[in-house]
C-alpha atoms as a PDB file:
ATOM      1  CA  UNK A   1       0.000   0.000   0.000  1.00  0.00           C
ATOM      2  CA  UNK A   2       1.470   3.017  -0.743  1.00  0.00           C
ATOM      3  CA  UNK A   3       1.582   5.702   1.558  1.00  0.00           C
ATOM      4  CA  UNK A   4      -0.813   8.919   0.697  1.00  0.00           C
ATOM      5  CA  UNK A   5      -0.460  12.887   2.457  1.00  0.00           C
ATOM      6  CA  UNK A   6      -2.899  15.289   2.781  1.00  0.00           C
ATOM      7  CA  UNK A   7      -3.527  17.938   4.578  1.00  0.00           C
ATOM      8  CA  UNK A   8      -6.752  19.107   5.874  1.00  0.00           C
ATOM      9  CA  UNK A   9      -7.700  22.471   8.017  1.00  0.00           C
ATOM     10  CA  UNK A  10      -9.405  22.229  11.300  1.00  0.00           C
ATOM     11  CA  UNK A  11     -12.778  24.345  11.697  1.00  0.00           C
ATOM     12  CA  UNK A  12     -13.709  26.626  14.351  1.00  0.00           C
ATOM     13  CA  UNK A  13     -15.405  23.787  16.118  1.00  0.00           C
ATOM     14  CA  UNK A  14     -12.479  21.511  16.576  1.00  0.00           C
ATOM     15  CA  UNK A  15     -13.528  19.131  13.478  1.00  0.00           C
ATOM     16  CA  UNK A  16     -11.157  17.686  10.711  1.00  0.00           C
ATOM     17  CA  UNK A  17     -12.900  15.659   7.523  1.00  0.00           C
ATOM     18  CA  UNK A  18     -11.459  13.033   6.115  1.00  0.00           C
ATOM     19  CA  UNK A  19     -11.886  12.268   2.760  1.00  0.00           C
ATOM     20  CA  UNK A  20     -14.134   9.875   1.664  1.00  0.00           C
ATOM     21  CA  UNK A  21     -11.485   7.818  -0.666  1.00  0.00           C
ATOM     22  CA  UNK A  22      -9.163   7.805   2.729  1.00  0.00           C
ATOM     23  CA  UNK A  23     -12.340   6.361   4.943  1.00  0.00           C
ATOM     24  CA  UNK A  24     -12.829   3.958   2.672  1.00  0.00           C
ATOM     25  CA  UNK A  25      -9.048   2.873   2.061  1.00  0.00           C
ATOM     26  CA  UNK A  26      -9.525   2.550   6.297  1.00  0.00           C
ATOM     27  CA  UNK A  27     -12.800   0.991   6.399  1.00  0.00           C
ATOM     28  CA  UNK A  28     -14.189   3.911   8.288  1.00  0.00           C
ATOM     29  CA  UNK A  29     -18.221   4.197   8.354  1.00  0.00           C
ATOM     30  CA  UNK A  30     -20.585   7.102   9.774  1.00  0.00           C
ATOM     31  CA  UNK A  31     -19.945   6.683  13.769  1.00  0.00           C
ATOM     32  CA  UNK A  32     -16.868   4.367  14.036  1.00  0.00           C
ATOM     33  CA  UNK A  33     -14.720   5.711  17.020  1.00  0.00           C
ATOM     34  CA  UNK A  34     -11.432   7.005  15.782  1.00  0.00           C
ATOM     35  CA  UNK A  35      -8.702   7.061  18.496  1.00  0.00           C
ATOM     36  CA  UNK A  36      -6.330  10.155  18.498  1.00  0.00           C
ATOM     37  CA  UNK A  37      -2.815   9.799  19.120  1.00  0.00           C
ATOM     38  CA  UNK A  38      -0.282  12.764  19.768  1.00  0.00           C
ATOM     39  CA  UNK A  39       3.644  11.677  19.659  1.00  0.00           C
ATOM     40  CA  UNK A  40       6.529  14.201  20.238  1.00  0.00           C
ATOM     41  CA  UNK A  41       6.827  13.358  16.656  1.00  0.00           C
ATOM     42  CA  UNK A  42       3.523  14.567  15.512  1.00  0.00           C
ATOM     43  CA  UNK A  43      -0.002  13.111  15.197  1.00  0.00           C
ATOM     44  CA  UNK A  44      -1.361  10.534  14.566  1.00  0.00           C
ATOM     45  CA  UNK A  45      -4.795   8.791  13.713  1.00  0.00           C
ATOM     46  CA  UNK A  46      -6.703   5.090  13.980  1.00  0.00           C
ATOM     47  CA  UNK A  47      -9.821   3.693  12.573  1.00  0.00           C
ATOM     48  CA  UNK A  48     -11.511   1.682  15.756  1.00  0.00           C
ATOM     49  CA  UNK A  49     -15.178   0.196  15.277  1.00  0.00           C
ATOM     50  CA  UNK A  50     -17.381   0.656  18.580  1.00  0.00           C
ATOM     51  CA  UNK A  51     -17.596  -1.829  20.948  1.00  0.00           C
ATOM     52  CA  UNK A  52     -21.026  -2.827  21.034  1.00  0.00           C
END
């Protein structure tokens, strides 16, 4: 899989969007949980299904 940047701006409520084509390449759906990471290296983000 080859590796893919983009950069996105936050809003004045907090939120990022992630683009569809990158949702999909992470099998992310309309209310997965996504876990938020912050290294001393930068960010980083993780597609997590709920617990149900």
């Amino acid at each position: 899989m080859n590796a893919k940047n983009t950069y996105r701006i936050i809003d004045s409520k907090g939120r990022v969007l992630i683009p569809k084509d990158m949702r999909s390449a992470s099998g992310l759906d309309y209310g997965d949980i996504v876990k938020l990471n912050v290294h001393s290296e930068g960010g980083a983000y993780r597609g997590r299904r709920p617990v149900t």
